[in-house]
C-alpha atoms as a PDB file:
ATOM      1  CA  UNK A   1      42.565  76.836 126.057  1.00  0.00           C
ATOM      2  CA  UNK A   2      42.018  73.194 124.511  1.00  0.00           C
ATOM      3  CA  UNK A   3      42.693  70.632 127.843  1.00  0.00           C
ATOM      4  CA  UNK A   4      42.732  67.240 126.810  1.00  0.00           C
ATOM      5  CA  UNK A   5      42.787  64.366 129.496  1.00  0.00           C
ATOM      6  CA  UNK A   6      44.723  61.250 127.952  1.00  0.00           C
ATOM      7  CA  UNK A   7      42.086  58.849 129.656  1.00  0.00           C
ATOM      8  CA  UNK A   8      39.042  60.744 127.684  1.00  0.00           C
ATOM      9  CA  UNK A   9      41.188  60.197 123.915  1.00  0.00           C
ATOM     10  CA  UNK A  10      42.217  57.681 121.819  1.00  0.00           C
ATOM     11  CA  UNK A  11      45.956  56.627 121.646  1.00  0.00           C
ATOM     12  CA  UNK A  12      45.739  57.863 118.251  1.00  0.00           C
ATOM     13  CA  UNK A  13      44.544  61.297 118.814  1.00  0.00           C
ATOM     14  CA  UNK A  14      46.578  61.920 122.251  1.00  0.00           C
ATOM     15  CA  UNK A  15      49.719  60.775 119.924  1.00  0.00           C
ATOM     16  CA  UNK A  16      49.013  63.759 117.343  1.00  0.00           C
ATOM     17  CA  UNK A  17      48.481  66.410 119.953  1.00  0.00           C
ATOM     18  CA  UNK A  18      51.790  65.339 122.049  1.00  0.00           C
ATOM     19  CA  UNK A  19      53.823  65.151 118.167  1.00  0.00           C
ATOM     20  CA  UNK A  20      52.819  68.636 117.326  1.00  0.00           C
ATOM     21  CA  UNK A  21      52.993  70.362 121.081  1.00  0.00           C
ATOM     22  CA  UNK A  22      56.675  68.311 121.872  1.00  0.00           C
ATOM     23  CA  UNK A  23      58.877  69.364 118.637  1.00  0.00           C
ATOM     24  CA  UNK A  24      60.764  69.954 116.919  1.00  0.00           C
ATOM     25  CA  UNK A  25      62.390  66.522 118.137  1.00  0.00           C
ATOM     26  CA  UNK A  26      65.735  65.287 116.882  1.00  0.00           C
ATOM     27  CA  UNK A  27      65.840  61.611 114.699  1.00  0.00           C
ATOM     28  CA  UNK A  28      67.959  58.830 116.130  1.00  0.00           C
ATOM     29  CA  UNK A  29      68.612  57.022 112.265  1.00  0.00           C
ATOM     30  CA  UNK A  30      68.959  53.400 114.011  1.00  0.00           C
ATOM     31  CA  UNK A  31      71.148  50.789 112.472  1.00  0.00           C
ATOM     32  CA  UNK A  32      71.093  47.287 113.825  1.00  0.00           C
ATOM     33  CA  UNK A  33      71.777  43.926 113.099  1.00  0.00           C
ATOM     34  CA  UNK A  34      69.419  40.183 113.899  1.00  0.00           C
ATOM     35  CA  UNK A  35      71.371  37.323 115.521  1.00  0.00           C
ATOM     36  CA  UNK A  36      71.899  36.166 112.157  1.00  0.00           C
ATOM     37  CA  UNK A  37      73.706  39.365 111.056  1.00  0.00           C
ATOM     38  CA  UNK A  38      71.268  40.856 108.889  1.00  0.00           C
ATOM     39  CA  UNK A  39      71.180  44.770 108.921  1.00  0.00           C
ATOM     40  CA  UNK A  40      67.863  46.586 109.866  1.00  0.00           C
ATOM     41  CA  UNK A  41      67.676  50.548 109.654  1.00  0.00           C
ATOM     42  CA  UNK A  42      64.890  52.640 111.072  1.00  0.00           C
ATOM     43  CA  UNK A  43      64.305  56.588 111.955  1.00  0.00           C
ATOM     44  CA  UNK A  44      63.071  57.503 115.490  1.00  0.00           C
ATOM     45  CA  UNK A  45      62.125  60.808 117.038  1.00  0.00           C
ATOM     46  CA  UNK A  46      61.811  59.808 120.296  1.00  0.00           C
ATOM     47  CA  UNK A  47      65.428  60.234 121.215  1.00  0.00           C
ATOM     48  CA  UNK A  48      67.818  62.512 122.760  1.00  0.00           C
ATOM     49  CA  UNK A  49      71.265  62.935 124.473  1.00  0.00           C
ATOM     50  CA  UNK A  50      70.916  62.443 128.262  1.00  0.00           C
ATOM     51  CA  UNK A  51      74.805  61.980 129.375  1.00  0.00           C
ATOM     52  CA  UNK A  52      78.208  63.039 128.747  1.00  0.00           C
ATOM     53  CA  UNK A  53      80.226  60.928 131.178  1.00  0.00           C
ATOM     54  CA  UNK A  54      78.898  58.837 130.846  1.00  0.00           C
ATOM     55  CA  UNK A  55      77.958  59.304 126.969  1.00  0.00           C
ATOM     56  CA  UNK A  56      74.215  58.266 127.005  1.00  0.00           C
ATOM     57  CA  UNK A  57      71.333  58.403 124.541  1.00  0.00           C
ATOM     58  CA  UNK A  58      68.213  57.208 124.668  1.00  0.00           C
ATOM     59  CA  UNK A  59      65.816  56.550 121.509  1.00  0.00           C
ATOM     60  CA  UNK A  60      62.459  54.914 122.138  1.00  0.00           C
ATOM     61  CA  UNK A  61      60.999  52.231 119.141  1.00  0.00           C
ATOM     62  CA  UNK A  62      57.388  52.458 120.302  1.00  0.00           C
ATOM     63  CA  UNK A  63      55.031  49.806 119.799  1.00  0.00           C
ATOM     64  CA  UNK A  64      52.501  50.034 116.615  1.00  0.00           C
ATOM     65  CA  UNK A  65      49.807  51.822 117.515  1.00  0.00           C
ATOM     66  CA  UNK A  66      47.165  49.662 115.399  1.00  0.00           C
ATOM     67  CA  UNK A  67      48.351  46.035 116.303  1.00  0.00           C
ATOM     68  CA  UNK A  68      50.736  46.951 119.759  1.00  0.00           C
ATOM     69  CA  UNK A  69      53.359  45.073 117.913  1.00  0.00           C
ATOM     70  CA  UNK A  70      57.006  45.601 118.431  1.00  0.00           C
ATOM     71  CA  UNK A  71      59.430  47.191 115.659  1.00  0.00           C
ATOM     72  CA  UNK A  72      62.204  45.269 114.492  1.00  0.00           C
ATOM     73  CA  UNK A  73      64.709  47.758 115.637  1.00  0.00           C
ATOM     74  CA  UNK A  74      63.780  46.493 119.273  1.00  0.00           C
ATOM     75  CA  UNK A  75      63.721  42.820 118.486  1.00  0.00           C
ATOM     76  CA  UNK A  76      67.182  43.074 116.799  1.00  0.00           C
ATOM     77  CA  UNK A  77      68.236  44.794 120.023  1.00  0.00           C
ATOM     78  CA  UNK A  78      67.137  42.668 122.428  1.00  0.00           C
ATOM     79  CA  UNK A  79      69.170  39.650 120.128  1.00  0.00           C
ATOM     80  CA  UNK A  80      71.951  42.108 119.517  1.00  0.00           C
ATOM     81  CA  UNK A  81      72.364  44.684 122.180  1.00  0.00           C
ATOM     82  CA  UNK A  82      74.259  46.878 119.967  1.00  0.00           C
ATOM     83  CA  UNK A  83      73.101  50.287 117.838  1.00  0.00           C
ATOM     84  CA  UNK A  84      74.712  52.738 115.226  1.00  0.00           C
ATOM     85  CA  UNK A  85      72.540  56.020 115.620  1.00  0.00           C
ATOM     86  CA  UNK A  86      73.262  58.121 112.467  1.00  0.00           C
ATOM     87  CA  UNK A  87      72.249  61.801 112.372  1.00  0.00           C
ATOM     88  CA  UNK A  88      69.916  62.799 109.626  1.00  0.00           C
ATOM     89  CA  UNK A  89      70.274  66.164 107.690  1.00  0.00           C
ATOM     90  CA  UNK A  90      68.828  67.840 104.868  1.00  0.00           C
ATOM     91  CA  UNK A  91      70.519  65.857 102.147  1.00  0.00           C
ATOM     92  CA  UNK A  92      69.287  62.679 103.312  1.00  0.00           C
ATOM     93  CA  UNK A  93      65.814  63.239 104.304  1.00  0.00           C
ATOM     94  CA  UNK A  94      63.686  61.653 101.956  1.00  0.00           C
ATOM     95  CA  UNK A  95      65.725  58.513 101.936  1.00  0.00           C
ATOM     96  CA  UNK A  96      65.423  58.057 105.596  1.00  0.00           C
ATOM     97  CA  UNK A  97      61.882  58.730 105.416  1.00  0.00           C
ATOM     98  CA  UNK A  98      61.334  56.037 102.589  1.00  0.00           C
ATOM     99  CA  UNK A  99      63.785  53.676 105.499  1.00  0.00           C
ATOM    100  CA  UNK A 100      60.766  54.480 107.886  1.00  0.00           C
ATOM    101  CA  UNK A 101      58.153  51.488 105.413  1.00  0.00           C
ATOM    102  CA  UNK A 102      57.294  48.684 107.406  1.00  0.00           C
ATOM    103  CA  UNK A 103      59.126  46.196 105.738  1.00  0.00           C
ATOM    104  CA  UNK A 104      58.906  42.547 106.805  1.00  0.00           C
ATOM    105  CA  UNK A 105      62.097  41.344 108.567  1.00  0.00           C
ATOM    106  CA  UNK A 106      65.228  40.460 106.828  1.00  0.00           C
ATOM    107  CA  UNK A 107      64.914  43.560 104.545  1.00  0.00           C
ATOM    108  CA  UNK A 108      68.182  45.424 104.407  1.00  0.00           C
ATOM    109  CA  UNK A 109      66.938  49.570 104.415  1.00  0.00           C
ATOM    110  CA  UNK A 110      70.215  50.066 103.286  1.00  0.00           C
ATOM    111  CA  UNK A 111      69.391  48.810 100.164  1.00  0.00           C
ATOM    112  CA  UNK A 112      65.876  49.970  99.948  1.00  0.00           C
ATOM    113  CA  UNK A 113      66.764  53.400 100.617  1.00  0.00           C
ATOM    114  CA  UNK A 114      69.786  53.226  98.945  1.00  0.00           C
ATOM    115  CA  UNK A 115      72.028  53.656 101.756  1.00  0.00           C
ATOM    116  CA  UNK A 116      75.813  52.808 101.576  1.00  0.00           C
ATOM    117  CA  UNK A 117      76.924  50.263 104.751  1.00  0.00           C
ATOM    118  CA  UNK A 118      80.225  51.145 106.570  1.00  0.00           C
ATOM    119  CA  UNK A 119      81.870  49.000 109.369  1.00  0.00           C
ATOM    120  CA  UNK A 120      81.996  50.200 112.611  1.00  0.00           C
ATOM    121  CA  UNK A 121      84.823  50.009 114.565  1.00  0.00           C
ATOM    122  CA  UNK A 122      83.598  48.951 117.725  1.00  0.00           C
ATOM    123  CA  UNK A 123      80.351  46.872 116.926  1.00  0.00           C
ATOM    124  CA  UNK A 124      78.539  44.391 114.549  1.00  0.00           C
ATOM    125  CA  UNK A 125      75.832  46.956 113.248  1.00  0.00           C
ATOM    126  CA  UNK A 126      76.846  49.187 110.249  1.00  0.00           C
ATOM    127  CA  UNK A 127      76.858  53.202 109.760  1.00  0.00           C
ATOM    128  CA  UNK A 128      75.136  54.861 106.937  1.00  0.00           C
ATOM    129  CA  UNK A 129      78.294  56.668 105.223  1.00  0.00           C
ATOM    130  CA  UNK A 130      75.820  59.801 104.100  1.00  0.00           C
ATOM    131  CA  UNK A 131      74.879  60.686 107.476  1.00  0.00           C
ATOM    132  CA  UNK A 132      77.492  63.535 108.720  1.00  0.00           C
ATOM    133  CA  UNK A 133      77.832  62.039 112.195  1.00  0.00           C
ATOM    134  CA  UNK A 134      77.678  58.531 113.881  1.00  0.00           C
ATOM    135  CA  UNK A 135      77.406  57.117 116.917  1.00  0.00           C
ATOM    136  CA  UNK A 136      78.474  53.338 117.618  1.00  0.00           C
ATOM    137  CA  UNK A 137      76.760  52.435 121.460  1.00  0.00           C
ATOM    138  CA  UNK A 138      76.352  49.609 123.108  1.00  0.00           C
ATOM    139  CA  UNK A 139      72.573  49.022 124.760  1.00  0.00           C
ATOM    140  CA  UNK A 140      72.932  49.268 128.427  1.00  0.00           C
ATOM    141  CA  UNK A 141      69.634  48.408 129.251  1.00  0.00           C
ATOM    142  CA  UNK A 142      65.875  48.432 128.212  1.00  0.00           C
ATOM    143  CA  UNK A 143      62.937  49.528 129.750  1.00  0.00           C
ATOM    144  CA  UNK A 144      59.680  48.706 128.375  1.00  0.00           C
ATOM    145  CA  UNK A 145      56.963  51.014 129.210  1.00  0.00           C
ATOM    146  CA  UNK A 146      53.818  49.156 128.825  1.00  0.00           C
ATOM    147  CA  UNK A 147      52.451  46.426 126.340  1.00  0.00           C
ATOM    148  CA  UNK A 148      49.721  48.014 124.397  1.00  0.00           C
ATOM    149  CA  UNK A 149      49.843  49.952 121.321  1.00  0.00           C
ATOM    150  CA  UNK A 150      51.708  53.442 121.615  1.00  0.00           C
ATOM    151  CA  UNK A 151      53.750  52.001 124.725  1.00  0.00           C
ATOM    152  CA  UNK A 152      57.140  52.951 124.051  1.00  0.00           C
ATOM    153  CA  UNK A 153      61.065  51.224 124.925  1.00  0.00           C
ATOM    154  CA  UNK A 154      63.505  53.257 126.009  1.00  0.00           C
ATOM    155  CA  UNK A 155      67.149  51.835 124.855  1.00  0.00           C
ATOM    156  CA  UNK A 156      69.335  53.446 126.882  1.00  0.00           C
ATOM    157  CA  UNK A 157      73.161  53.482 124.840  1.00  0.00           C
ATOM    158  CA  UNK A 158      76.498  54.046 125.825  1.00  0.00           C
ATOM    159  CA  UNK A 159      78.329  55.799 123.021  1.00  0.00           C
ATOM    160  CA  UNK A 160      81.900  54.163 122.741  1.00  0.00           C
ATOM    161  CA  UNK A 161      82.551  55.929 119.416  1.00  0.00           C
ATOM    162  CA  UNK A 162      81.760  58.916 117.472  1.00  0.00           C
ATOM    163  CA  UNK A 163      82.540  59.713 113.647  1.00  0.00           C
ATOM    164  CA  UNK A 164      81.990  62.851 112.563  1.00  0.00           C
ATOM    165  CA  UNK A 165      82.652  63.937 108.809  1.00  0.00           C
ATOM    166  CA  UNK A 166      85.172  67.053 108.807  1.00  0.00           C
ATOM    167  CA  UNK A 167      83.358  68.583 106.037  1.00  0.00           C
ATOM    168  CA  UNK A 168      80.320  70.587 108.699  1.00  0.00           C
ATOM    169  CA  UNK A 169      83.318  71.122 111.076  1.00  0.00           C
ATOM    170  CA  UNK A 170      84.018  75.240 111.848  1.00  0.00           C
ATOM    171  CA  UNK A 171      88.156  76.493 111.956  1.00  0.00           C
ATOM    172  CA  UNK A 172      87.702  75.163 115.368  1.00  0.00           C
ATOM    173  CA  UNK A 173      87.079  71.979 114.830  1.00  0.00           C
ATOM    174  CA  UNK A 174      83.432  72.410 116.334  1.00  0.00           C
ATOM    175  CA  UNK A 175      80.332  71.113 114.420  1.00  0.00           C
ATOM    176  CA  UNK A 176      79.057  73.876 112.664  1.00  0.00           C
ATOM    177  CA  UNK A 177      75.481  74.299 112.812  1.00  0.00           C
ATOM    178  CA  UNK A 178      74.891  76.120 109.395  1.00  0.00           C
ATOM    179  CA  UNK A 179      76.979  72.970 107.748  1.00  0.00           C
ATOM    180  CA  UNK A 180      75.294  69.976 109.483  1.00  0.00           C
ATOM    181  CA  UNK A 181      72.301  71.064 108.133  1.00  0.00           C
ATOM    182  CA  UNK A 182      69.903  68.899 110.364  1.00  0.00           C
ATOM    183  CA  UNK A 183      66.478  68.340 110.254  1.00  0.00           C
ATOM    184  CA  UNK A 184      64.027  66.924 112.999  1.00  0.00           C
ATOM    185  CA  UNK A 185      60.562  65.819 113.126  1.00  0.00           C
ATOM    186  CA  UNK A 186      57.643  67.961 114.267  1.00  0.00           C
ATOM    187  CA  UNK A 187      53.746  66.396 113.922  1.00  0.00           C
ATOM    188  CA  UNK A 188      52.548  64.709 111.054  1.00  0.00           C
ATOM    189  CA  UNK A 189      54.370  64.667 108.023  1.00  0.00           C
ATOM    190  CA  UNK A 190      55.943  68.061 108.839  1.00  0.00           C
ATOM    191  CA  UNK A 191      59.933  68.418 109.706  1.00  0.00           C
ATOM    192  CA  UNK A 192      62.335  71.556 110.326  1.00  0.00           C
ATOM    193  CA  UNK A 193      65.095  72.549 108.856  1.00  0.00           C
ATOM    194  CA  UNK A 194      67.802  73.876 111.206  1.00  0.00           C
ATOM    195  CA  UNK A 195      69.222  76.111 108.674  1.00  0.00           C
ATOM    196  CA  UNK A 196      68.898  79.759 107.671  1.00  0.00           C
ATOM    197  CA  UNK A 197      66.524  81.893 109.466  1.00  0.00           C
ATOM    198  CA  UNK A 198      65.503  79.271 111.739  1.00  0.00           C
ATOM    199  CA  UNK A 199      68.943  79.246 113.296  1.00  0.00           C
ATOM    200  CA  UNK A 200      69.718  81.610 116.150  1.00  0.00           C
ATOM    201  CA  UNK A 201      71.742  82.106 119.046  1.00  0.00           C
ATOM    202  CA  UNK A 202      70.494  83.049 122.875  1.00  0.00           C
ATOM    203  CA  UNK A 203      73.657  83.767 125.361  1.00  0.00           C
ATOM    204  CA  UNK A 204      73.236  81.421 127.874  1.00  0.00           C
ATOM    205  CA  UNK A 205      73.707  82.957 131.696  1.00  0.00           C
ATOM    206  CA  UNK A 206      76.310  80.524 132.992  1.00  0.00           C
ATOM    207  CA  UNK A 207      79.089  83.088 133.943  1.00  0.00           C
ATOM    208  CA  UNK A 208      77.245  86.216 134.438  1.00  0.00           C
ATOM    209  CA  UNK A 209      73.945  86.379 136.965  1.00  0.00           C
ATOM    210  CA  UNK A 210      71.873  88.088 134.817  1.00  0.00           C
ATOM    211  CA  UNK A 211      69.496  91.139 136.544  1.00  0.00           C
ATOM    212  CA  UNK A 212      66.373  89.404 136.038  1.00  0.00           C
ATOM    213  CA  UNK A 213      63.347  90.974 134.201  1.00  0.00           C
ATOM    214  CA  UNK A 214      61.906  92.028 137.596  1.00  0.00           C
ATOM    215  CA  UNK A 215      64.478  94.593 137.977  1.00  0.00           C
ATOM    216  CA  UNK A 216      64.038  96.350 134.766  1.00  0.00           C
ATOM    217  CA  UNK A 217      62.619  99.600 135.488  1.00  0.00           C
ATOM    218  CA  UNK A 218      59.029  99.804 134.865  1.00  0.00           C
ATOM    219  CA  UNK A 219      58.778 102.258 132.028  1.00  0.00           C
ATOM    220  CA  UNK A 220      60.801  99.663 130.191  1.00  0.00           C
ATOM    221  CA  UNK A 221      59.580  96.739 131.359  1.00  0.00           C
ATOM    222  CA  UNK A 222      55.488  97.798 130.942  1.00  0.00           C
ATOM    223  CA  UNK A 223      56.669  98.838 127.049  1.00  0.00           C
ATOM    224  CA  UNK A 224      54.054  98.129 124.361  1.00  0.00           C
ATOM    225  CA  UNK A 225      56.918  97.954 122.081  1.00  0.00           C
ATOM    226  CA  UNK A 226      59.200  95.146 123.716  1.00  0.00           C
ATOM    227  CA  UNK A 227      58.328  92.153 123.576  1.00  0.00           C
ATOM    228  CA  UNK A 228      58.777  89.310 126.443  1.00  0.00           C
ATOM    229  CA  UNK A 229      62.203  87.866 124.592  1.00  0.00           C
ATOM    230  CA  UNK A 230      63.479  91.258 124.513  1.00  0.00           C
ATOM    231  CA  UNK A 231      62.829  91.568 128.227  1.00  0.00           C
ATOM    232  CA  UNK A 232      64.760  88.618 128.829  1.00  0.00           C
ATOM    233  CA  UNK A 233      67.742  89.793 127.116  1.00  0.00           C
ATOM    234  CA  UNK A 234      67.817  92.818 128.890  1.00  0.00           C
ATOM    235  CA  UNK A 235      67.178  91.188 131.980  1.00  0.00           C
ATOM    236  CA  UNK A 236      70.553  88.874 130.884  1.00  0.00           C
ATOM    237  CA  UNK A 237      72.454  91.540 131.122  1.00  0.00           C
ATOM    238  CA  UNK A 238      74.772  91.504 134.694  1.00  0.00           C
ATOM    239  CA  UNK A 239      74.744  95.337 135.425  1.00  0.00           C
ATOM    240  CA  UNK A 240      72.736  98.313 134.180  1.00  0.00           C
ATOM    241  CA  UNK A 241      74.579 100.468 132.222  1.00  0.00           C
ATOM    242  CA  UNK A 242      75.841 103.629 134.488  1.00  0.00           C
ATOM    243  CA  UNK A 243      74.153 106.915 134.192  1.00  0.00           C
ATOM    244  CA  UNK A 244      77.567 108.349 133.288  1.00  0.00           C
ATOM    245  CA  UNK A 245      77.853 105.552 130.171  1.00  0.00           C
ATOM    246  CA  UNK A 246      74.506 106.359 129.166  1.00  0.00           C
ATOM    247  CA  UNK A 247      74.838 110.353 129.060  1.00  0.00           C
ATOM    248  CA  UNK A 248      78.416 109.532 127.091  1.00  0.00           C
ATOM    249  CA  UNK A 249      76.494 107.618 124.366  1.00  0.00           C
ATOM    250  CA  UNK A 250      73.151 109.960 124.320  1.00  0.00           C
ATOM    251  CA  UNK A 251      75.966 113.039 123.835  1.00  0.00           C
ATOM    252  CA  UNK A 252      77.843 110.528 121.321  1.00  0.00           C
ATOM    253  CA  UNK A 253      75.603 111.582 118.633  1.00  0.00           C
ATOM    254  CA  UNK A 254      73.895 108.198 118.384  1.00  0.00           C
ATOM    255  CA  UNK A 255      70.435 108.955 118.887  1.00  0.00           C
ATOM    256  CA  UNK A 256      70.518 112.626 118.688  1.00  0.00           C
ATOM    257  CA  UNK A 257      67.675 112.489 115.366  1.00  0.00           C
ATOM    258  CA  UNK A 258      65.305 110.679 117.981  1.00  0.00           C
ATOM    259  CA  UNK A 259      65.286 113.766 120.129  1.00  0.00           C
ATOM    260  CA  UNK A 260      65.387 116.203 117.478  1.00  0.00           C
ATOM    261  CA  UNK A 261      62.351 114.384 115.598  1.00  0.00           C
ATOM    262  CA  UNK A 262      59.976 113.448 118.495  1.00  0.00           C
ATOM    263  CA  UNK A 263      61.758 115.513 121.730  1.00  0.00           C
ATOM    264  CA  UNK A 264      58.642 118.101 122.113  1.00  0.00           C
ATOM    265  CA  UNK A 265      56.490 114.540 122.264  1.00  0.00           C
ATOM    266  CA  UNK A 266      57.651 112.401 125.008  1.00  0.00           C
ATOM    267  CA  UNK A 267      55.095 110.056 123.987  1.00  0.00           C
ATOM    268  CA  UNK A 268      56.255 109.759 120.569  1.00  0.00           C
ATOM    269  CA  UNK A 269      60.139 109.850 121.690  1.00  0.00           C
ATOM    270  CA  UNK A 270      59.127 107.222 124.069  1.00  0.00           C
ATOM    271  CA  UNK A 271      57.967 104.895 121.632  1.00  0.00           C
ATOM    272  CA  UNK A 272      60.521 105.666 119.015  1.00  0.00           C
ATOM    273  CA  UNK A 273      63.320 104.706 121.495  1.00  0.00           C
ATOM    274  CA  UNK A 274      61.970 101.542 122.088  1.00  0.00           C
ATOM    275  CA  UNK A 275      61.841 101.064 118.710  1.00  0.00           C
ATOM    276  CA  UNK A 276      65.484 101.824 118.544  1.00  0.00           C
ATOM    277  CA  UNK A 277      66.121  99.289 121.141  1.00  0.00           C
ATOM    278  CA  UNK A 278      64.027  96.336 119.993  1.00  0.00           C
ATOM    279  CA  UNK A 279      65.864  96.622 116.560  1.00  0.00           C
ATOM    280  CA  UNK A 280      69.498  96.667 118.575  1.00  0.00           C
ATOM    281  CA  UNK A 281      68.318  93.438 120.758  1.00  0.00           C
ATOM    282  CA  UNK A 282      67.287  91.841 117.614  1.00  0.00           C
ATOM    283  CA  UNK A 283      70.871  91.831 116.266  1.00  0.00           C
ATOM    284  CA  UNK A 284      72.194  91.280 120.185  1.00  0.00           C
ATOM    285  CA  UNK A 285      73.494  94.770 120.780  1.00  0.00           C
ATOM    286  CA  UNK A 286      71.913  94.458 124.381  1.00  0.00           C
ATOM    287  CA  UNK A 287      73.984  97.333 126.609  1.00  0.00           C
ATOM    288  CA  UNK A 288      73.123  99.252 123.670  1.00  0.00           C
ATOM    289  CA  UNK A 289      69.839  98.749 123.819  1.00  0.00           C
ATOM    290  CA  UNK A 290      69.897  99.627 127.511  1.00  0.00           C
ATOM    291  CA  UNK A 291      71.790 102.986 126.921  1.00  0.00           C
ATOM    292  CA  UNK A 292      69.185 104.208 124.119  1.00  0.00           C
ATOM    293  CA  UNK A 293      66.272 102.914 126.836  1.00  0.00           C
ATOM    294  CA  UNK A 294      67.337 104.541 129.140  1.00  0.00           C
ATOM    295  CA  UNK A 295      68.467 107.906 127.484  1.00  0.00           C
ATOM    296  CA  UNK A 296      64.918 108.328 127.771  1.00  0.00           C
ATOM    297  CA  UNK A 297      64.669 109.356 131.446  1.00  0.00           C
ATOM    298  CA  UNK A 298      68.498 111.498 131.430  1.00  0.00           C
END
């Protein structure tokens, strides 16, 4: 185990380690505006939702690492307390990376990255019309977390307004995931894509009190086969199923090969069940799972 102290390491190496360990991390694409109305746009991966009611988000526009100098994304703020933070996906990656250059001042990333400027409704700073979701906020306040190089600012936004395009919505007017297509920023120059195989879904235990791993019985829970996610979706679960369920679905026909192939060799049947299970947890079939588990011992 590699144990690095921040005091012992540069700012330069401590900020690759925490980049690569804290990800993937979603981008906050930040449009703003200078007192004298000129737009500035910049990506940020420090950021996250932190409030619904209130709506609140909070990017932070660190300071340069080499010269501790501040981006213009925070100067703009502090003249115009106002932000547009755009969403990035897929289709709209490598212009927001080319937004990230350190232009001087006054440059319009709009026009740079070739970016097309929408009003907002609410505030002075424009959207970016590709991203598929906007947020207009006003700064509520701004904390500034040291002055050296690496030292971040949180700017902590109210959302007022939210555009969403109605092309990545589902029939239920939800965003869908598959359709947003997002991306986020991991260390390096490496992102994710939150698309295909890297999307999945986890039932969250909010209704049901799940079991708990500790009272999975021990034959199960000590399986070479399982692996510690599986154990936590059978430990999700609110009930075992009954011994009466179980003998229904071992009589049911459903596993009947497993016994017939491996039934002189309980080691082998064993092992074979649990295969049977981890490949029904794997596609969320869960009190399934738990009925061909625990076939085993009825």
């Amino acid at each position: 185990m590699l144990t690095i102290d921040p005091k012992e390491v540069s700012t330069s190496v401590l900020h690759s380690y925490l980049l690569g360990a804290v990800a993937p991390r979603p981008i906050a694409f930040a449009s703003t505006i200078d007192k004298e109305g000129r737009p500035n746009l910049a990506p940020f991966s420090f950021f996250n939702i932190f409030s619904a009611n209130p709506p609140i988000a909070i990017f932070s526009p660190a300071r340069s690492g080499r010269t501790g100098s501040t981006k213009n994304t925070y100067e703009n703020i502090k003249e115009v307390p106002e932000v547009v933070i755009n969403v990035v996906n897929y289709d709209m990656v490598q212009q927001m990376s080319l937004a990230s250059t350190e232009y001087p001042k006054g440059t319009n990333e709009f026009i740079k990255a070739g970016f097309t400027q929408v009003e907002s409704k609410m505030i002075k700073p424009y959207r970016v019309k590709e991203s598929p979701a906007q947020l207009e906020c006003i700064v509520k306040q701004v904390i500034e977390l040291g002055d050296k190089g690496g030292a971040g600012n949180l700017i902590i936004c109210e959302v007022v307004l939210m555009h969403i395009n109605e092309n990545i919505l589902d029939d239920n007017k939800q965003i869908d995931p598959k359709k947003i297509d997002l991306v986020a920023r991991m260390g390096g120059n490496w992102y994710s894509r939150s698309n295909g195989d890297a999307l999945f879904e986890v039932a969250k235990p909010l209704q049901n009190l799940g079991i708990g791993i500790d009272m999975i019985p021990d034959y199960i829970r000590k399986s070479n086969v399982l692996s510690g996610n599986n154990l936590g979706q059978l430990g999700n679960i609110e009930k075992i199923p009954s011994e009466k369920d179980v003998m229904k679905y071992k009589n049911s026909g459903a596993i009947n090969e497993a016994f017939e192939m491996y039934g002189k060799n309980l080691n082998h049947l064993e092992d074979h069940l649990h295969h049977i299970a981890k490949g029904l947890l794997e596609n969320n079939k869960v009190e399934e799972a738990w009925k061909v588990l625990l076939s085993f011992h009825h």
